[in-house]
N, C-alpha and C. Protein backbone atom coordinates (compact mmCIF):
# COMPACT_ATOMS: atom_id res chain seq x y z
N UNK A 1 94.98 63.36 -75.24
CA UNK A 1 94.48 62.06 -74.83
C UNK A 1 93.05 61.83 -75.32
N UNK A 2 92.38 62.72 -75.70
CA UNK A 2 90.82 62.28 -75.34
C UNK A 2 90.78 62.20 -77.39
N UNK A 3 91.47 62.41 -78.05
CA UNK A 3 91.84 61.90 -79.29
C UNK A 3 91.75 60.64 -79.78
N UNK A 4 93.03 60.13 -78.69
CA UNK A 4 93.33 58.55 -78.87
C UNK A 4 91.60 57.80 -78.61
N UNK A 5 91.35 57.05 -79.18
CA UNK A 5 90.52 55.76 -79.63
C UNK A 5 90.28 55.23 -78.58
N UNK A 6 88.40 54.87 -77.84
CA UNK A 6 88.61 53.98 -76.66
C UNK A 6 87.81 52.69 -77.00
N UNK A 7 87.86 51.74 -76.37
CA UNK A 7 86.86 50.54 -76.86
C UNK A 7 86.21 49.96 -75.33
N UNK A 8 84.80 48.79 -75.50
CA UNK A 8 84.46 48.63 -74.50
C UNK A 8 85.21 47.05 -74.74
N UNK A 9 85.86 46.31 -73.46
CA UNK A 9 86.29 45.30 -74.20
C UNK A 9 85.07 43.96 -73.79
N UNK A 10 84.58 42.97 -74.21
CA UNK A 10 83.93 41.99 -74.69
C UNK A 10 84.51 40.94 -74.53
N UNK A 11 84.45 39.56 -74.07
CA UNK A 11 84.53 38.26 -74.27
C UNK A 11 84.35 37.76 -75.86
N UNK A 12 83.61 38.27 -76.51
CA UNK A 12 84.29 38.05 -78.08
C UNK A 12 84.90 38.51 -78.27
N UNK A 13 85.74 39.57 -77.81
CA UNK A 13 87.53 40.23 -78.05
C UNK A 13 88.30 39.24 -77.82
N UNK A 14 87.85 38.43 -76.62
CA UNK A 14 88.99 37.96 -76.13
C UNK A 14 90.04 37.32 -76.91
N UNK A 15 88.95 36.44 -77.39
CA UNK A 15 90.05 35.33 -78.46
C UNK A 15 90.94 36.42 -79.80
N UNK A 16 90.58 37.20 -80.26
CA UNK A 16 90.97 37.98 -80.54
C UNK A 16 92.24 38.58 -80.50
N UNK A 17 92.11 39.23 -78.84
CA UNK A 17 93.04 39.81 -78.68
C UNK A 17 94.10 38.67 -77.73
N UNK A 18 93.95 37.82 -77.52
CA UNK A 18 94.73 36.79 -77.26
C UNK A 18 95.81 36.26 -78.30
N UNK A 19 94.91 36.64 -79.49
CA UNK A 19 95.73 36.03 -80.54
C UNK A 19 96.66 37.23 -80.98
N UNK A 20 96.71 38.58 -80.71
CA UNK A 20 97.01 39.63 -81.27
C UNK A 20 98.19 39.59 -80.23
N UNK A 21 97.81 39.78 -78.93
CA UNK A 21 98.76 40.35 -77.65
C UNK A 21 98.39 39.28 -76.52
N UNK A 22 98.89 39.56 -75.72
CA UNK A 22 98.30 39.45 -73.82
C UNK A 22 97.18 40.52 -73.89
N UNK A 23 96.18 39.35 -73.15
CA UNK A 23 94.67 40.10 -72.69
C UNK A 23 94.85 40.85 -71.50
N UNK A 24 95.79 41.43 -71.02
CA UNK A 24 96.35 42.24 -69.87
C UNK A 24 96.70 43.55 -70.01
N UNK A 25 96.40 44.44 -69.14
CA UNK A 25 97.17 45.94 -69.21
C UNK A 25 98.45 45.92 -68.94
N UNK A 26 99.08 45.96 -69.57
CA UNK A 26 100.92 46.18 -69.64
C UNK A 26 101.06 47.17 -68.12
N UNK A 27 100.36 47.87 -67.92
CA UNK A 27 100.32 49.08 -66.78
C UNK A 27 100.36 48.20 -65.61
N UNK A 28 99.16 47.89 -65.37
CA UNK A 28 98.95 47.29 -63.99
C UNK A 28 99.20 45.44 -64.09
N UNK A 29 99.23 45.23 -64.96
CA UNK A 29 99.03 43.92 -65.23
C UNK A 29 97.62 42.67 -65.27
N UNK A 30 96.48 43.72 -64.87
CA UNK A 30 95.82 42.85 -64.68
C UNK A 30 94.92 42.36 -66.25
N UNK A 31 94.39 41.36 -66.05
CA UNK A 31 93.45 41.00 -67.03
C UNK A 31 92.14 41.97 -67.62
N UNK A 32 91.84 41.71 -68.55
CA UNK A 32 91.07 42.79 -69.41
C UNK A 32 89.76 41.97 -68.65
N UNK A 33 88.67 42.70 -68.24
CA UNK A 33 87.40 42.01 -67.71
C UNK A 33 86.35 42.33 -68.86
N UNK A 34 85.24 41.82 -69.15
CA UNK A 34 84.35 42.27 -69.72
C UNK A 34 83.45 43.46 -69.16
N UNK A 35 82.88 44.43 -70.16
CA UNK A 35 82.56 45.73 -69.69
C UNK A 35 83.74 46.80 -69.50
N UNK A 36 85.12 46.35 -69.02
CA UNK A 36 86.11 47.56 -69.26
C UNK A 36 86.50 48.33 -70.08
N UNK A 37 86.66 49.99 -69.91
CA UNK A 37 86.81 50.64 -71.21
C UNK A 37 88.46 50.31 -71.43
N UNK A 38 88.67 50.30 -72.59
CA UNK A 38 90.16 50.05 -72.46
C UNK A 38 90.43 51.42 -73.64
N UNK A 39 91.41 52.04 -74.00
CA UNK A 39 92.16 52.74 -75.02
C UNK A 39 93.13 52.04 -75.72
N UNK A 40 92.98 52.50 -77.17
CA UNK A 40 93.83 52.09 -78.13
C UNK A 40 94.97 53.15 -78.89
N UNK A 41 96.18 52.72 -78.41
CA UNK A 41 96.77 53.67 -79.26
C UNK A 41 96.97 53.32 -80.75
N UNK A 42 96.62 54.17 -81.50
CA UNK A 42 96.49 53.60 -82.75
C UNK A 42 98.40 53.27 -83.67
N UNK A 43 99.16 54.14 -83.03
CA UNK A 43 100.45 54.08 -83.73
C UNK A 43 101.19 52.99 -83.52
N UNK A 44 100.93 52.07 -82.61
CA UNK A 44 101.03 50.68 -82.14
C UNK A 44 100.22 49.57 -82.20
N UNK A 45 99.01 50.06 -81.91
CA UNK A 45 98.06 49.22 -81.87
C UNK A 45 97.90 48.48 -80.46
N UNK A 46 98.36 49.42 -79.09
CA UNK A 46 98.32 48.48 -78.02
C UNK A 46 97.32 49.21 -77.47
N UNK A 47 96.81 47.82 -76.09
CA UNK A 47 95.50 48.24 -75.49
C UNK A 47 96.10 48.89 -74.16
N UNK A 48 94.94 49.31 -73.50
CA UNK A 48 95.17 49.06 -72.44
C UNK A 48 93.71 49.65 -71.75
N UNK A 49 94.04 49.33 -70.26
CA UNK A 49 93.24 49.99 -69.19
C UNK A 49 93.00 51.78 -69.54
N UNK A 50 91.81 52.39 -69.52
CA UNK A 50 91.70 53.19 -70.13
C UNK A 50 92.18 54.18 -68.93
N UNK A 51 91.90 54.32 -67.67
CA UNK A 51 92.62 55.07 -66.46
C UNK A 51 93.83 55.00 -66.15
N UNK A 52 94.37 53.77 -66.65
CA UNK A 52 95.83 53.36 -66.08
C UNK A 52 97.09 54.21 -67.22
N UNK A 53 96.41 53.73 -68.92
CA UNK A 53 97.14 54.72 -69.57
C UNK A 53 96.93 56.35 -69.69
N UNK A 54 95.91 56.82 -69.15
CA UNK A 54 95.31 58.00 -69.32
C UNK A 54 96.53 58.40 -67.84
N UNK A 55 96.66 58.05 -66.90
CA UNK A 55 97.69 58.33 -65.52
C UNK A 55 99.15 58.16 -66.43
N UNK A 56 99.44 57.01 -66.98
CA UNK A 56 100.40 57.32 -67.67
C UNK A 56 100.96 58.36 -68.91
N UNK A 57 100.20 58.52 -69.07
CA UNK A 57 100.22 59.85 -70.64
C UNK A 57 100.34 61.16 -70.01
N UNK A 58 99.69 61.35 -68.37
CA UNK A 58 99.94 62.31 -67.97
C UNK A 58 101.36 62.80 -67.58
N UNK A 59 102.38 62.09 -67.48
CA UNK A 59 103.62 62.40 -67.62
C UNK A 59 104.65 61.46 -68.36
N UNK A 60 104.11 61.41 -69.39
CA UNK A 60 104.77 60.48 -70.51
C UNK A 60 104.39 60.99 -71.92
N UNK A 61 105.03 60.58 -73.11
CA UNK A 61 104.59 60.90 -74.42
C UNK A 61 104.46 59.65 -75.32
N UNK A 62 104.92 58.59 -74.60
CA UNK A 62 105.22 57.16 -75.26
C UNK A 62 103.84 56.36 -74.77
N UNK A 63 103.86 55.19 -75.32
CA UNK A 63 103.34 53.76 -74.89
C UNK A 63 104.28 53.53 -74.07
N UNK A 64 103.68 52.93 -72.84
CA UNK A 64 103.91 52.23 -71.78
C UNK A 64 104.82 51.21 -72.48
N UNK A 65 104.06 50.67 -72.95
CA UNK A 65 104.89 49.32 -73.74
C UNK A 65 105.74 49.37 -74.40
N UNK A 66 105.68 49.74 -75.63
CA UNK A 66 107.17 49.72 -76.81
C UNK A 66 107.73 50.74 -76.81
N UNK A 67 107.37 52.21 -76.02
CA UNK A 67 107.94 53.37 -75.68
C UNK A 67 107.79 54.30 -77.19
N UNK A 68 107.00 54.47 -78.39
CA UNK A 68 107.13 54.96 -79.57
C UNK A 68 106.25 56.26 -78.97
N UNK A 69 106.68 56.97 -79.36
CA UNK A 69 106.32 58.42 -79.39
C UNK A 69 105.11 58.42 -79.79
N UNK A 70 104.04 59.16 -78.95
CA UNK A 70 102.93 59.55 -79.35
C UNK A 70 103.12 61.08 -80.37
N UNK A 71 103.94 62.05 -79.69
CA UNK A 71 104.15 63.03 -79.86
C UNK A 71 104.31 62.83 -81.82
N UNK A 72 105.21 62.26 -82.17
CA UNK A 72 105.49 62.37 -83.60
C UNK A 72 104.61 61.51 -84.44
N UNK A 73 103.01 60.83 -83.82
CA UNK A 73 102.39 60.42 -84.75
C UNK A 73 101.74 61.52 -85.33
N UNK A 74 101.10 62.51 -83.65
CA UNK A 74 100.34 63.89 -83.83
C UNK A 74 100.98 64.44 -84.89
N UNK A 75 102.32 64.62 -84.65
CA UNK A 75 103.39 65.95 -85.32
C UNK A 75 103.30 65.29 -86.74
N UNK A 76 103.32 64.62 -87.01
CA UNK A 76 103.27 63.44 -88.94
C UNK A 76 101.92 63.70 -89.22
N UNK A 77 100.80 63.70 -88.68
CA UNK A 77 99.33 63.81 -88.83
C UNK A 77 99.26 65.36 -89.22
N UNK A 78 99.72 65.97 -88.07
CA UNK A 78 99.17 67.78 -88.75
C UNK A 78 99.97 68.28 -90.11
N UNK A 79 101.18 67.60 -89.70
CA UNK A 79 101.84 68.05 -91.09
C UNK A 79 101.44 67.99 -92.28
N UNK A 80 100.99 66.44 -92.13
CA UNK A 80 100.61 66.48 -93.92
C UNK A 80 98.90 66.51 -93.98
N UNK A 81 98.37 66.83 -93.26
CA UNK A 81 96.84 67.24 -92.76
C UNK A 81 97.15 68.73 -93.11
N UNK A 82 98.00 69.81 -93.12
CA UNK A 82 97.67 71.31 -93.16
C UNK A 82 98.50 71.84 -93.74
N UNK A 83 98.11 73.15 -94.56
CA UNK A 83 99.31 73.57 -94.95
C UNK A 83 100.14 74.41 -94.15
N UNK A 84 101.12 75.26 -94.14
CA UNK A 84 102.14 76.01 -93.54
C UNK A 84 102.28 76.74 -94.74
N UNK A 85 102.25 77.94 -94.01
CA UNK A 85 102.98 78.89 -94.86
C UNK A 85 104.61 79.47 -94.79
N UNK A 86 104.94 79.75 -95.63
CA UNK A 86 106.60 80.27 -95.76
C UNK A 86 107.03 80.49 -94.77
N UNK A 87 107.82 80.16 -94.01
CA UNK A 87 108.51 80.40 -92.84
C UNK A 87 108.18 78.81 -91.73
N UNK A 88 106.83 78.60 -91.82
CA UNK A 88 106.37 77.72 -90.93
C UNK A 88 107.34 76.42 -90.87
N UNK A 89 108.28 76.12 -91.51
CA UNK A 89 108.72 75.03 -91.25
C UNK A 89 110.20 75.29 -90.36
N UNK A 90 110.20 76.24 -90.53
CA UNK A 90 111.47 76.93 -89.87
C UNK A 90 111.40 76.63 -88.26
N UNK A 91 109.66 76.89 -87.90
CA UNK A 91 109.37 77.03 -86.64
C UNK A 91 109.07 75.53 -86.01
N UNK A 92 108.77 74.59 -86.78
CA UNK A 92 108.28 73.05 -87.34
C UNK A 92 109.88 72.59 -86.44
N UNK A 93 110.89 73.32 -87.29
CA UNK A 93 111.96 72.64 -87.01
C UNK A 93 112.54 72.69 -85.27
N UNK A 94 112.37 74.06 -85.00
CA UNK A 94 112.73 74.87 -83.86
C UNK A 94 111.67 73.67 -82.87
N UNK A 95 110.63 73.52 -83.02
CA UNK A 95 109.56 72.61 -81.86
C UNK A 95 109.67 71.27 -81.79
N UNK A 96 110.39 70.39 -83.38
CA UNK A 96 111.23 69.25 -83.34
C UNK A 96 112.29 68.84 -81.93
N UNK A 97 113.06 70.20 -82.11
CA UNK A 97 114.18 69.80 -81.78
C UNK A 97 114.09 69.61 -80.09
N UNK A 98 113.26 71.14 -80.03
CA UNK A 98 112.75 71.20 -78.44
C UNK A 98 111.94 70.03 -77.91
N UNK A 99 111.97 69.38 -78.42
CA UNK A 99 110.86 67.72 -78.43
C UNK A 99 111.66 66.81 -77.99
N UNK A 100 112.11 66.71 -78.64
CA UNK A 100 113.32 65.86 -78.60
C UNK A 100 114.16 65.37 -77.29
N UNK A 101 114.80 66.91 -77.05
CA UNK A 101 115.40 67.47 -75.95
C UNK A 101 114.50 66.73 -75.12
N UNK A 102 113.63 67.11 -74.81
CA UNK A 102 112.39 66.58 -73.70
C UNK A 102 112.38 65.45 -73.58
N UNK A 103 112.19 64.40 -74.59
CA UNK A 103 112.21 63.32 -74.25
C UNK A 103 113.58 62.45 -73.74
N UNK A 104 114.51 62.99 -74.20
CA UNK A 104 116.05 61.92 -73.59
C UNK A 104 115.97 62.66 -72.20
């Protein structure tokens, strides 16, 4: 979590993000105020309340919202960020699958 991207949100966001989304936390529903920290997940691009998704991530791996896996942006990022040596994908595969499992 402390990875993901946070922003302070602003009344010059607003129009902004009005035009992008709802100026609201999908979580709680309420309106974005000025001065609130909000978080951005970057693999979506959604906002939110920075406590409300941080409570949610604690037993979740998705966005609240469109439900896309956080887990396989990380897992796409290290991959082609590092190398592995011979065997390592074997084990790549084995922690896929166990992933997976977890989430259905």
């Amino acid at each position: 979590m402390r990875s993901l991207p946070m922003v302070n949100y602003g009344k010059a966001d607003e129009s902004e993000l009005k035009m992008m989304m709802n100026a609201e936390c999908a979580v709680c529903l309420c309106e974005f105020e000025e001065g609130e920290v909000l978080r951005l997940l970057p693999a979506c691009s959604h906002l939110f309340h920075k406590d409300c998704v941080d409570m949610w991530l604690f037993s979740h791996t998705t966005c609240p919202l469109c439900r896309l896996s956080l887990l396989r942006q990380k897992r796409d990022t290290d991959d082609v960020s590092q190398e592995h040596p011979a065997g390592a994908s074997d084990q790549r595969r084995q922690d896929s699958t166990s992933v997976a499992a977890a989430e259905v």
